[in-house]
N, C-alpha and C. Protein backbone atom coordinates (compact mmCIF):
# COMPACT_ATOMS: atom_id res chain seq x y z
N UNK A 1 7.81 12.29 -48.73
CA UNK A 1 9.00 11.58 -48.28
C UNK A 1 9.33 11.94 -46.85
N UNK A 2 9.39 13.03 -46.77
CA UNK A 2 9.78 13.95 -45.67
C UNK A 2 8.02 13.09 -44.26
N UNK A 3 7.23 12.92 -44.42
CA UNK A 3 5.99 12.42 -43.74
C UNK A 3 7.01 10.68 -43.61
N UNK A 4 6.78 10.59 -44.43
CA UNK A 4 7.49 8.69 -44.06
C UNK A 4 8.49 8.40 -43.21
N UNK A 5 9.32 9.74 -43.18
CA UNK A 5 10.84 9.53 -42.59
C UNK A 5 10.06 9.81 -40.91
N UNK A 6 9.38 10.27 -40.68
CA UNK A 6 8.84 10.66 -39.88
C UNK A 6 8.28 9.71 -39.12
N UNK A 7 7.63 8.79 -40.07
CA UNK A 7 6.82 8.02 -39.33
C UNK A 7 7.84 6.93 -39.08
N UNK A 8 8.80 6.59 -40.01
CA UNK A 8 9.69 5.33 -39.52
C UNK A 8 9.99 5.86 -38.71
N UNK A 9 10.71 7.23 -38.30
CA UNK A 9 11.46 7.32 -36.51
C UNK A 9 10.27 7.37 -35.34
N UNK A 10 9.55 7.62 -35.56
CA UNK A 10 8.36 7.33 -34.08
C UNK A 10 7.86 5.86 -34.32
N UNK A 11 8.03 4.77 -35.43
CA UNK A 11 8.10 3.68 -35.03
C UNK A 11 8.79 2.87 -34.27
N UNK A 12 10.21 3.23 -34.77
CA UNK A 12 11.30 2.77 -34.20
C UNK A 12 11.61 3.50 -32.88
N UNK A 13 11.14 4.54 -32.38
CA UNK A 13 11.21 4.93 -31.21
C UNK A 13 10.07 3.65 -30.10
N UNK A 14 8.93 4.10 -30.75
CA UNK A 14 7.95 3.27 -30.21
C UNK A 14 8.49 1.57 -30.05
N UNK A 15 8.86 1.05 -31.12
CA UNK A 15 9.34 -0.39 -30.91
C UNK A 15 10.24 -0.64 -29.48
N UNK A 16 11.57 0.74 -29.83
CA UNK A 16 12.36 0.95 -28.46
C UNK A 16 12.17 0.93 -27.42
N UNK A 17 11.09 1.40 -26.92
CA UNK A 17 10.55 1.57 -25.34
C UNK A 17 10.05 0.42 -25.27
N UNK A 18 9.42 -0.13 -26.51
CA UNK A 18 8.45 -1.63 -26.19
C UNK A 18 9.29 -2.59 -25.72
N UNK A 19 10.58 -2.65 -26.40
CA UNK A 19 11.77 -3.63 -26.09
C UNK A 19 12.44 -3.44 -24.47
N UNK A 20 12.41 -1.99 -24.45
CA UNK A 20 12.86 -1.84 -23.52
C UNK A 20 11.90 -2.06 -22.31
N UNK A 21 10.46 -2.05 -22.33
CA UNK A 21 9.53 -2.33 -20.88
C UNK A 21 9.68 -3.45 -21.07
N UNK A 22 9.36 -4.81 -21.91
CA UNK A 22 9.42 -5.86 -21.65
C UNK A 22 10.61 -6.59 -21.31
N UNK A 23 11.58 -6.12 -21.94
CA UNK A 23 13.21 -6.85 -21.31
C UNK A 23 13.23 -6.20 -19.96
N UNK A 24 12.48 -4.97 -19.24
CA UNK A 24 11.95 -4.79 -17.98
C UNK A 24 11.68 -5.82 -16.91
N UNK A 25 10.69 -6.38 -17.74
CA UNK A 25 9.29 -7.04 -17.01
C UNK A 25 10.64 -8.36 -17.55
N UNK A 26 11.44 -8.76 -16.80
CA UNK A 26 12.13 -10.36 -17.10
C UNK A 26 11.44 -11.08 -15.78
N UNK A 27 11.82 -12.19 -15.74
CA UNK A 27 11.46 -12.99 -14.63
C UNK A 27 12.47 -13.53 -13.69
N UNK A 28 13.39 -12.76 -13.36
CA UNK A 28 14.19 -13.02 -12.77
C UNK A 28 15.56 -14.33 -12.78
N UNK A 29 15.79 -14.45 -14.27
CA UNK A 29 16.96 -15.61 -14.51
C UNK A 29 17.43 -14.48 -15.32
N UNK A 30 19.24 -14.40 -15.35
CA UNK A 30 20.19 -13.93 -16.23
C UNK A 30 20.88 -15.15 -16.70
N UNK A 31 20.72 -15.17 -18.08
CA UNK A 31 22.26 -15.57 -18.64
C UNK A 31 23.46 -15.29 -18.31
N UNK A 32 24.26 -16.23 -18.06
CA UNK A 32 25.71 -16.03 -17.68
C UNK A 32 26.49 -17.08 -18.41
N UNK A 33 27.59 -17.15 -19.18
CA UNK A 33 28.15 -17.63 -20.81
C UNK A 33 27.14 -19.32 -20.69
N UNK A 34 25.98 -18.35 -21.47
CA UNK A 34 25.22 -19.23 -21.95
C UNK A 34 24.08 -20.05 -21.06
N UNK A 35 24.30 -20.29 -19.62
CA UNK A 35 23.65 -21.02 -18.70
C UNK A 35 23.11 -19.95 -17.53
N UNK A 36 21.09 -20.10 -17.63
CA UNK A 36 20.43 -19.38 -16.67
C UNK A 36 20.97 -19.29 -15.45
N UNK A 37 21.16 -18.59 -14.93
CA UNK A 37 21.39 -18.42 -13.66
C UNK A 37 20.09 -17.26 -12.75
N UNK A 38 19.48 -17.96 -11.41
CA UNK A 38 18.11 -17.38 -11.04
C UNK A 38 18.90 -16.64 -10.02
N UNK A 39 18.28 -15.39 -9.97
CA UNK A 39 18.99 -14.20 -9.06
C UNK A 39 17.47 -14.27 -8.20
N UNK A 40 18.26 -14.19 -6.76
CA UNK A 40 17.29 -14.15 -5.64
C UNK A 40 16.52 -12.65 -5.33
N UNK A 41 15.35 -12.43 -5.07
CA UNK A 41 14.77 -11.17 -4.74
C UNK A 41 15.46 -10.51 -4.30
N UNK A 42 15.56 -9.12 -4.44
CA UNK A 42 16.25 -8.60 -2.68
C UNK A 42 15.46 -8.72 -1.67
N UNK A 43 15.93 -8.86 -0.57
CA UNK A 43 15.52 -8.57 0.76
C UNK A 43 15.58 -7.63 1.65
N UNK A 44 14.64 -6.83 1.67
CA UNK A 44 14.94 -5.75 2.47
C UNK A 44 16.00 -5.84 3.42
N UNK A 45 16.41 -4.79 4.19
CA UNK A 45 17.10 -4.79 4.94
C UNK A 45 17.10 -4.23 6.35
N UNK A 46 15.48 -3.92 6.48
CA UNK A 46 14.95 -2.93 7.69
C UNK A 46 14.58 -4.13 8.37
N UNK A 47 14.33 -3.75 9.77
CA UNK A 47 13.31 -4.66 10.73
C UNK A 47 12.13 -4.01 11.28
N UNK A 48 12.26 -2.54 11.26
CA UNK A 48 11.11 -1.92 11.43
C UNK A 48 11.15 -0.75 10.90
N UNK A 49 10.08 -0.05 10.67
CA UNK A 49 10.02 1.16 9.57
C UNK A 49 9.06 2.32 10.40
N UNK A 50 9.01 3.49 10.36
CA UNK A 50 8.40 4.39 11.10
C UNK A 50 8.21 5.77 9.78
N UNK A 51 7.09 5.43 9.46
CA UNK A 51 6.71 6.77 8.67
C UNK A 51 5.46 7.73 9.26
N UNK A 52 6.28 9.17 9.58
CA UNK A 52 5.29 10.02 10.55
C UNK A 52 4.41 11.37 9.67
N UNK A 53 3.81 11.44 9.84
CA UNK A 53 3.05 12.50 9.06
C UNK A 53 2.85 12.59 7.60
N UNK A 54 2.27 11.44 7.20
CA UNK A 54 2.08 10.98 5.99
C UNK A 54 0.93 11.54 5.41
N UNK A 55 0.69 11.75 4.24
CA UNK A 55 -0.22 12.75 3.61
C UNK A 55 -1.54 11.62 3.37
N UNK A 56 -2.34 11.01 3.68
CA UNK A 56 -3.18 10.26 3.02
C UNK A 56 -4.68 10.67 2.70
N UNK A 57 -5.08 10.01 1.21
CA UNK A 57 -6.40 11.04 0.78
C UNK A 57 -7.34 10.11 0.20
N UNK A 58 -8.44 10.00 0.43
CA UNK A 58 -9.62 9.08 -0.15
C UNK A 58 -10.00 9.85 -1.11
N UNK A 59 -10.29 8.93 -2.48
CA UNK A 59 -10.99 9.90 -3.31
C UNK A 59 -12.44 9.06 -3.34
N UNK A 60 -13.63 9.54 -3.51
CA UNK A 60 -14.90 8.37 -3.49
C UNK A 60 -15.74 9.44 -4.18
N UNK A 61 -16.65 9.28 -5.30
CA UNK A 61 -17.62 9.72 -5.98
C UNK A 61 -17.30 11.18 -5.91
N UNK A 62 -15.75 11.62 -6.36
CA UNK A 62 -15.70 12.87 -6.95
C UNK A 62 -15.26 13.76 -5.29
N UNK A 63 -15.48 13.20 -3.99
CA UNK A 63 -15.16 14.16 -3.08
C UNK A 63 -13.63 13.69 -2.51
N UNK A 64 -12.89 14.25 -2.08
CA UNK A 64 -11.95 14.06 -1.34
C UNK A 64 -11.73 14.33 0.43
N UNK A 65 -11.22 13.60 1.11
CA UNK A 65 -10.70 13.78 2.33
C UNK A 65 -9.45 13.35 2.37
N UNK A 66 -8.82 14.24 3.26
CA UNK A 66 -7.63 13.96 3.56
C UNK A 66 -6.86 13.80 5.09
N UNK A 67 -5.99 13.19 5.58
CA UNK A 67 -6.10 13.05 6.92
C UNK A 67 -4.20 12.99 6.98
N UNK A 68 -3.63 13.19 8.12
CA UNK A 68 -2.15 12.69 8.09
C UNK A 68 -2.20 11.28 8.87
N UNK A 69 -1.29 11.04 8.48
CA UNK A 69 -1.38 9.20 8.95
C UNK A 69 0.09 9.06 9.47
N UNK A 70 0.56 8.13 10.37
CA UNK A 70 1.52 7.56 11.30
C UNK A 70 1.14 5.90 10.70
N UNK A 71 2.92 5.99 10.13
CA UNK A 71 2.41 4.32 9.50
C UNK A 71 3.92 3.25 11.01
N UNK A 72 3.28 2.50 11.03
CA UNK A 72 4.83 1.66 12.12
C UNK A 72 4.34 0.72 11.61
N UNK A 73 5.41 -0.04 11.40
CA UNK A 73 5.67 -1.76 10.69
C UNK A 73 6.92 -2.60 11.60
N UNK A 74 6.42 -3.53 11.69
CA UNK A 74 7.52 -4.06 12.40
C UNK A 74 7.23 -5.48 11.29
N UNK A 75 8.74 -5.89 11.04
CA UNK A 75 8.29 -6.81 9.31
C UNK A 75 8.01 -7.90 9.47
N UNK A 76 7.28 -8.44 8.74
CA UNK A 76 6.10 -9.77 8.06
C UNK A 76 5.87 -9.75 9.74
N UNK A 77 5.45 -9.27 10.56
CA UNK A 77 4.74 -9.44 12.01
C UNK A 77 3.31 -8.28 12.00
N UNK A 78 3.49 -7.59 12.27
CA UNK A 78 2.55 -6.35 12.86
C UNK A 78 2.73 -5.15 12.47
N UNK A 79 1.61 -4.36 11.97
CA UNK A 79 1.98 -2.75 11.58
C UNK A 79 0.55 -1.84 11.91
N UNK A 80 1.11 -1.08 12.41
CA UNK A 80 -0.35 0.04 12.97
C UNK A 80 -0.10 1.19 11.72
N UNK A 81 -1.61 1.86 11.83
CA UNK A 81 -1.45 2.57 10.82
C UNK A 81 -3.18 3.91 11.86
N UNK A 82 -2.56 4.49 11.94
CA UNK A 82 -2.96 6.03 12.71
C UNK A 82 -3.67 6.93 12.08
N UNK A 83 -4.61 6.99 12.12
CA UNK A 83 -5.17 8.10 11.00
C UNK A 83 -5.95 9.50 12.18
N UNK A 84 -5.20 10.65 11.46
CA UNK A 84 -5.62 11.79 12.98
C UNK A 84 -5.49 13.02 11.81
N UNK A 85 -7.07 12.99 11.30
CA UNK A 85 -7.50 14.19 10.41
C UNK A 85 -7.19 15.51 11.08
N UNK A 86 -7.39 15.87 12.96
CA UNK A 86 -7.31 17.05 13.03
C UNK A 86 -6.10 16.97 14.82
N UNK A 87 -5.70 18.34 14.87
CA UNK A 87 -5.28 17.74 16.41
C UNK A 87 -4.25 17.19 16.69
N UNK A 88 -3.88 16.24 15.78
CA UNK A 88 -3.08 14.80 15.86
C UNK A 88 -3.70 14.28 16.66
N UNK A 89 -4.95 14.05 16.78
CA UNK A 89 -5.31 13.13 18.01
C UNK A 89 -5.88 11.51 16.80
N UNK A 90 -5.65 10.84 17.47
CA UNK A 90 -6.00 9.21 17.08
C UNK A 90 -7.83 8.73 16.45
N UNK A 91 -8.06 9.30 15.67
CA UNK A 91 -9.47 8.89 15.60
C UNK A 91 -9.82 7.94 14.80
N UNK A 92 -8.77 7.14 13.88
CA UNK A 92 -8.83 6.06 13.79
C UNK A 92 -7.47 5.04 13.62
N UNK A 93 -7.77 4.23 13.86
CA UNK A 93 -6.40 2.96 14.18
C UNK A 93 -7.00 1.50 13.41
N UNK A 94 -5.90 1.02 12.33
CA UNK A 94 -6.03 -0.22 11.98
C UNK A 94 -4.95 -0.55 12.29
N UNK A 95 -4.60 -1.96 12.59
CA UNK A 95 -3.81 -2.91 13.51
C UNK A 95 -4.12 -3.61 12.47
N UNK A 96 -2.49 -4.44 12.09
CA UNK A 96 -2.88 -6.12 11.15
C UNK A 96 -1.65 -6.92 11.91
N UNK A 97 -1.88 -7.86 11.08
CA UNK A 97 -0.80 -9.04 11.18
C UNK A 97 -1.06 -9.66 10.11
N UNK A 98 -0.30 -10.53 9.58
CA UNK A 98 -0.35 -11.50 8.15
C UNK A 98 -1.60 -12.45 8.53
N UNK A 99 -2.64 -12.26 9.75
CA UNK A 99 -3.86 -13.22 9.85
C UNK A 99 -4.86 -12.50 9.49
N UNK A 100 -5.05 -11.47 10.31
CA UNK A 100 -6.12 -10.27 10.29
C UNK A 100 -6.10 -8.87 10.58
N UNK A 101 -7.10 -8.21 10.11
CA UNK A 101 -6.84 -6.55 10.56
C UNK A 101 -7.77 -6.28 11.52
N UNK A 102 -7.67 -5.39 11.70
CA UNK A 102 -8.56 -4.98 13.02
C UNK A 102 -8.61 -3.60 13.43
N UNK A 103 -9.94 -2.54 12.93
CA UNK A 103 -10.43 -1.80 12.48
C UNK A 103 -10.91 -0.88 13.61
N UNK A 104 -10.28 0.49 14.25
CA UNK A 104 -10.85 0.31 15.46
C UNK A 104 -11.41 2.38 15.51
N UNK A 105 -12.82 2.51 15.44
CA UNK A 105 -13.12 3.89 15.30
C UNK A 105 -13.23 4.69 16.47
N UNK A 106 -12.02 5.23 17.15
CA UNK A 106 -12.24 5.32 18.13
C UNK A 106 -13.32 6.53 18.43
N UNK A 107 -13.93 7.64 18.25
CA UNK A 107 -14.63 8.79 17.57
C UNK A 107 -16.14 7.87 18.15
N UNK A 108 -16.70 7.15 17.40
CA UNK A 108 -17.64 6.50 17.56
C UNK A 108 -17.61 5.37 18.61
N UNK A 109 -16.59 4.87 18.84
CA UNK A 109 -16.26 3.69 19.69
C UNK A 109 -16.49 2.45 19.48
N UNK A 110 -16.53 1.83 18.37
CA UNK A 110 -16.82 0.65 17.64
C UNK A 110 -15.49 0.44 17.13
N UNK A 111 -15.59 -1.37 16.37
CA UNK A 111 -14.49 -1.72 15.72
C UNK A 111 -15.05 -3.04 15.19
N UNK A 112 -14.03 -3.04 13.97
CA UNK A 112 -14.22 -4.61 12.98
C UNK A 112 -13.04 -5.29 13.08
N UNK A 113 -13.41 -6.59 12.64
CA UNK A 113 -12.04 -7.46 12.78
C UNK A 113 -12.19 -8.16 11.32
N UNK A 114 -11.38 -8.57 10.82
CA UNK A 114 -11.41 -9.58 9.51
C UNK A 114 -9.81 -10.12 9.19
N UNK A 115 -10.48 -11.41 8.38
CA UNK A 115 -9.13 -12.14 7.96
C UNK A 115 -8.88 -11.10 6.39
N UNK A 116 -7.78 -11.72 5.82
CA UNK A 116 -7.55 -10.98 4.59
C UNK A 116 -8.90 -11.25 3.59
N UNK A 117 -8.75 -12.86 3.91
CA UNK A 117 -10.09 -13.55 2.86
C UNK A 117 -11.66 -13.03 3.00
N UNK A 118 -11.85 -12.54 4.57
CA UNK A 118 -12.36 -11.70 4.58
C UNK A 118 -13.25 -10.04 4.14
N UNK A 119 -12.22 -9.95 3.93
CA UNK A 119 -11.91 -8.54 3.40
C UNK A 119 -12.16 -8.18 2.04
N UNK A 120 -11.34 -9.53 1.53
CA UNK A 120 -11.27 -9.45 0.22
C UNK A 120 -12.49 -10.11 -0.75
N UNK A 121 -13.74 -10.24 0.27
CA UNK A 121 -15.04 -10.59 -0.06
C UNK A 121 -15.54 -8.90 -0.22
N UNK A 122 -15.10 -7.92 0.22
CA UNK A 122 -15.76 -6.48 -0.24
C UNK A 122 -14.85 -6.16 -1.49
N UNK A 123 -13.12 -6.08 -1.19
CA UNK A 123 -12.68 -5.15 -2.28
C UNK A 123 -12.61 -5.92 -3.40
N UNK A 124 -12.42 -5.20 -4.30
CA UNK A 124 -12.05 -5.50 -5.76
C UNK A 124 -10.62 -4.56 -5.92
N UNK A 125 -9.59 -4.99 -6.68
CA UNK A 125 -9.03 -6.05 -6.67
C UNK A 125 -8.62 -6.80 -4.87
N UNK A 126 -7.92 -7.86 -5.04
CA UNK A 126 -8.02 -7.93 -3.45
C UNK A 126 -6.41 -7.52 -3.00
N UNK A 127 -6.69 -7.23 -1.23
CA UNK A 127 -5.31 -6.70 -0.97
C UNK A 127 -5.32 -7.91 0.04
N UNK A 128 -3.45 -8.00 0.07
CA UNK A 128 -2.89 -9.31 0.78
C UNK A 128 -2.22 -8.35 1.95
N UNK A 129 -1.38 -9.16 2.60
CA UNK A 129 -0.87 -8.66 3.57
C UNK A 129 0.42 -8.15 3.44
N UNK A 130 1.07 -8.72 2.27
CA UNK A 130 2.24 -8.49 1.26
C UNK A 130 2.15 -6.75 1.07
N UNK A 131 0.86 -7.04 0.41
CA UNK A 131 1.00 -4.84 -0.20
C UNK A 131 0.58 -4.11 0.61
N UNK A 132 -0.70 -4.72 2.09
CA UNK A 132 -0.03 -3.60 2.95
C UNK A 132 0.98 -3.16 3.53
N UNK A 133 1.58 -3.88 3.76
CA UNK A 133 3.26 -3.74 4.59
C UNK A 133 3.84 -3.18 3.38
N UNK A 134 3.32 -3.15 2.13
CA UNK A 134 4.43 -2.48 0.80
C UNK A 134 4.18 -1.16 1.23
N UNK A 135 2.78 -1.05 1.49
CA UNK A 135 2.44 0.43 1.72
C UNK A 135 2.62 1.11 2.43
N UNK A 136 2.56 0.34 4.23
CA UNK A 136 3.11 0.90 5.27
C UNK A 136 4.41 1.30 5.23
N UNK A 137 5.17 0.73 4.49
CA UNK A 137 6.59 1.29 4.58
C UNK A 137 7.08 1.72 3.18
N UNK A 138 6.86 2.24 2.12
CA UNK A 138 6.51 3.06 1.29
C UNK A 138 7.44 2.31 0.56
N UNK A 139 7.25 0.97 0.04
CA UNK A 139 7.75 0.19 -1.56
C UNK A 139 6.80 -0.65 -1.93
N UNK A 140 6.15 0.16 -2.16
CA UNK A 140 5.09 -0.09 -3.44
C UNK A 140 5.71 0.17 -4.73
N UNK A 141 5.58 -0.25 -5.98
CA UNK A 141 6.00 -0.12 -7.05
C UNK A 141 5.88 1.18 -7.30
N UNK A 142 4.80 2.28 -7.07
CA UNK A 142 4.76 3.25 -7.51
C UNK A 142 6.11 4.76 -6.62
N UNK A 143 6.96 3.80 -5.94
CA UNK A 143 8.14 4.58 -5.23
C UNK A 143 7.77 4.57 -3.97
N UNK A 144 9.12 5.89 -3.41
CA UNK A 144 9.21 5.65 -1.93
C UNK A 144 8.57 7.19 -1.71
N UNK A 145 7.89 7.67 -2.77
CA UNK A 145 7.40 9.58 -2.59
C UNK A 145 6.31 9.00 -2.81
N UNK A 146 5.41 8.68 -3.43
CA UNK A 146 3.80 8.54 -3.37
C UNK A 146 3.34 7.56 -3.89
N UNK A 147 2.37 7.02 -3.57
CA UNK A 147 1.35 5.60 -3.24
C UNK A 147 -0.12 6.36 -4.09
N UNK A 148 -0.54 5.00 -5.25
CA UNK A 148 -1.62 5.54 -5.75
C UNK A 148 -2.33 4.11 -5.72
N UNK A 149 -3.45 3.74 -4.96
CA UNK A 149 -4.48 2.51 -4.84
C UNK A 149 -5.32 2.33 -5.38
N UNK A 150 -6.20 1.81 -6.18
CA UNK A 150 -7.75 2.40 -6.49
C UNK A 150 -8.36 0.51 -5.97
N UNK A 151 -9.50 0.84 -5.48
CA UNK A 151 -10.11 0.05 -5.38
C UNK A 151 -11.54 -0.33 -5.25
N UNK A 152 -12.61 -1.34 -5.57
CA UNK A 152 -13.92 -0.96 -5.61
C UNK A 152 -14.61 -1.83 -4.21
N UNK A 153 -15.80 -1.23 -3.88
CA UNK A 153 -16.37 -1.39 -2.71
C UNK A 153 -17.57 -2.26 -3.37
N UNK A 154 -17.94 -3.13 -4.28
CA UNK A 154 -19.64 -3.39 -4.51
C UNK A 154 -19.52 -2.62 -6.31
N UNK A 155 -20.35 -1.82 -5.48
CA UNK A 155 -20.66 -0.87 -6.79
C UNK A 155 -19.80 0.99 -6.68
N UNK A 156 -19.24 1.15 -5.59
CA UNK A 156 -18.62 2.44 -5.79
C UNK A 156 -16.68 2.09 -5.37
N UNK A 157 -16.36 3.24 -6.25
CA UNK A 157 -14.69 3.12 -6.65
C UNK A 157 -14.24 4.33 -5.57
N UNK A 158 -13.32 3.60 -4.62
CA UNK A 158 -11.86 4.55 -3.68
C UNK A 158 -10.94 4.54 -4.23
N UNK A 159 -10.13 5.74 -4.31
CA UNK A 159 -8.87 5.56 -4.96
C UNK A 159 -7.94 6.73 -3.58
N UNK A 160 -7.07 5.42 -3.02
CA UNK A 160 -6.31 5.68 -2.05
C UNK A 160 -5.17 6.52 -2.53
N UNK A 161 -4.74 7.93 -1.75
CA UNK A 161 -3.14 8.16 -2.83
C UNK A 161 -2.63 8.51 -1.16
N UNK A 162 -1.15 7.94 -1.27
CA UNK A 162 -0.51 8.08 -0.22
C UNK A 162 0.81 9.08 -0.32
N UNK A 163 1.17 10.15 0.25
CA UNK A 163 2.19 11.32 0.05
C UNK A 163 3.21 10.94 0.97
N UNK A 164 4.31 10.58 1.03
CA UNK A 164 5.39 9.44 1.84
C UNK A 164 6.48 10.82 2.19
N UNK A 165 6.76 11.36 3.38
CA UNK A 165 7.51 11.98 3.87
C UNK A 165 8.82 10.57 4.20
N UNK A 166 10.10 11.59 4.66
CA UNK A 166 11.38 10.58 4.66
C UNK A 166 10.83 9.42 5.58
N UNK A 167 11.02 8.05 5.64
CA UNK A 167 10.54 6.69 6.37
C UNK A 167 11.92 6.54 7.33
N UNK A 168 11.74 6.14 8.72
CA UNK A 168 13.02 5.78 9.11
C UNK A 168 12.47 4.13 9.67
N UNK A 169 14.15 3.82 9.30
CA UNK A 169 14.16 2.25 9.25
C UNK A 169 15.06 2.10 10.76
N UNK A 170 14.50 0.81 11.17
CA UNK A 170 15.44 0.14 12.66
C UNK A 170 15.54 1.12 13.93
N UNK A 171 14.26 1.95 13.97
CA UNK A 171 14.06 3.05 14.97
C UNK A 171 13.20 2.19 15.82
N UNK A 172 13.40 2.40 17.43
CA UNK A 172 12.37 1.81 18.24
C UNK A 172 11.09 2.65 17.63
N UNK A 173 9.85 1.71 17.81
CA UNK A 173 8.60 1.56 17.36
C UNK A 173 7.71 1.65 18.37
N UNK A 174 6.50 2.40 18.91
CA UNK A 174 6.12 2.14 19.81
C UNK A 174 4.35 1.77 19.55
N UNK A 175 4.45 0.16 19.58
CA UNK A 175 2.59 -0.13 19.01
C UNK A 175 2.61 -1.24 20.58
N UNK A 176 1.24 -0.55 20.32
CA UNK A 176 0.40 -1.81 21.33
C UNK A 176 -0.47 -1.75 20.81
N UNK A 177 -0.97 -3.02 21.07
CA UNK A 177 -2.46 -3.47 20.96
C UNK A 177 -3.45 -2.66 21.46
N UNK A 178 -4.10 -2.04 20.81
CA UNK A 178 -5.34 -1.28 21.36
C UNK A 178 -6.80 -2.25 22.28
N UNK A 179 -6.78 -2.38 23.49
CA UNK A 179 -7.59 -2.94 24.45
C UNK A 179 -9.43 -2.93 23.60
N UNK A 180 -9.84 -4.27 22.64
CA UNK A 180 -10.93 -3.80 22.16
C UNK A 180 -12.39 -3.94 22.82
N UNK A 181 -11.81 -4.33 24.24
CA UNK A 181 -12.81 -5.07 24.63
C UNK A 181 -13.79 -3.57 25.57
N UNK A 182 -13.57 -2.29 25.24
CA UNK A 182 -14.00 -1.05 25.31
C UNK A 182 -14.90 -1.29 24.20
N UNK A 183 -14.83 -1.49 23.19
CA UNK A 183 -15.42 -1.01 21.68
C UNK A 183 -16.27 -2.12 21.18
N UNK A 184 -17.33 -1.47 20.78
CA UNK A 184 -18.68 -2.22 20.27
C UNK A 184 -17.49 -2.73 18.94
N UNK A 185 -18.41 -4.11 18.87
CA UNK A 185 -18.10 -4.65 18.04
C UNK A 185 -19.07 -4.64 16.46
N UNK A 186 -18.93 -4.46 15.56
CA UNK A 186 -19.76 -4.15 14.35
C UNK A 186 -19.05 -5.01 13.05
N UNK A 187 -19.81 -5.87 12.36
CA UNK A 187 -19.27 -6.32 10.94
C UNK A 187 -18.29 -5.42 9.87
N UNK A 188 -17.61 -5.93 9.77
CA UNK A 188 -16.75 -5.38 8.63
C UNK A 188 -16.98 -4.83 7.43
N UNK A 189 -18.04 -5.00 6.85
CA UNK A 189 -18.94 -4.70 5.68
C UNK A 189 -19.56 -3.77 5.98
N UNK A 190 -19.85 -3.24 7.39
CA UNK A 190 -20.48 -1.82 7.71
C UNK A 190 -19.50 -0.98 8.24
N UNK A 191 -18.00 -1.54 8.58
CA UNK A 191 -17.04 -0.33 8.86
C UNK A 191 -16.25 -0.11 7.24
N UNK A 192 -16.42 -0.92 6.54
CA UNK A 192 -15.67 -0.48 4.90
C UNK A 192 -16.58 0.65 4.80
């Protein structure tokens, strides 16, 4: 008896959470006496975002690297993203916009360019321009403290995790365009 009572309360626990993630997951209409009413997204409220010394780590066939990263977003326009493993010096820089990214090693002195559609001819699943800017400025679903990505190349799996120190919002930003016409140019499929 005492086993049954048991199992009805971890059912009914279990049912609970189930009710409760899916009345989660709504689609954005509330009832109000009786008649849907559609509630608009929020909208952020930043115009530009500045996250400095960000923890970022590749995981690929069991090894890890890790590098600090400088993320600047300036919104649905342009966001640089800094990657300076030692030094703080700049040894690599991706540049996007909602058209293309643009991949630039400075170390070696080469760089790639690609559209999203592009791009999204290597990864699996594909990334838009939507979740990088989620990422550059740290609202990604997984919070505003850490970023977890995984994604596949072909035949081998990256799994991106991002460590989000405090982000400041509506701070002057300072990006320029990095001059590429220094840097060998190389396909995108050989800088992934």
């Amino acid at each position: 008896m005492r086993t049954q009572h048991r199992l009805y309360r971890i059912h009914t626990v279990f049912y609970l959470i189930a009710a409760l993630v899916l009345a989660g997951c709504g689609t954005g209409r509330r009832i109000v006496n009786n008649h849907p009413v559609s509630v608009e997204p929020e909208v952020p409220k930043w115009h530009t975002c500045l996250i400095q010394n960000a923890k970022a780590t590749i995981v690929k066939d069991g090894e890890m690297v890790s590098a600090n990263v400088t993320m600047q977003t300036v919104r649905d326009s342009m966001l640089v993203i800094s990657i300076m493993p030692m030094l703080g010096l700049e040894m690599i820089r991706l540049e996007a916009t909602p058209a293309e990214v643009i991949g630039i090693d400075k170390i070696h002195g080469q760089f790639a360019k690609a559209t999203f559609a592009e791009l999204n001819r290597q990864l699996t699943p594909q990334i838009s321009w939507e979740i990088l800017q989620q990422l550059c400025s740290a609202e990604l679903p997984t919070g505003a403290e850490k970023a977890r990505l995984q994604y596949s190349l072909g035949d081998e799996h990256v799994e991106l995790i991002v460590n989000y120190p405090e982000r400041k919002t509506d701070v002057p930003v300072r990006m320029q365009h990095i001059r590429i016409d220094k840097y060998t140019q190389m396909d995108i499929s050989k800088w992934l």
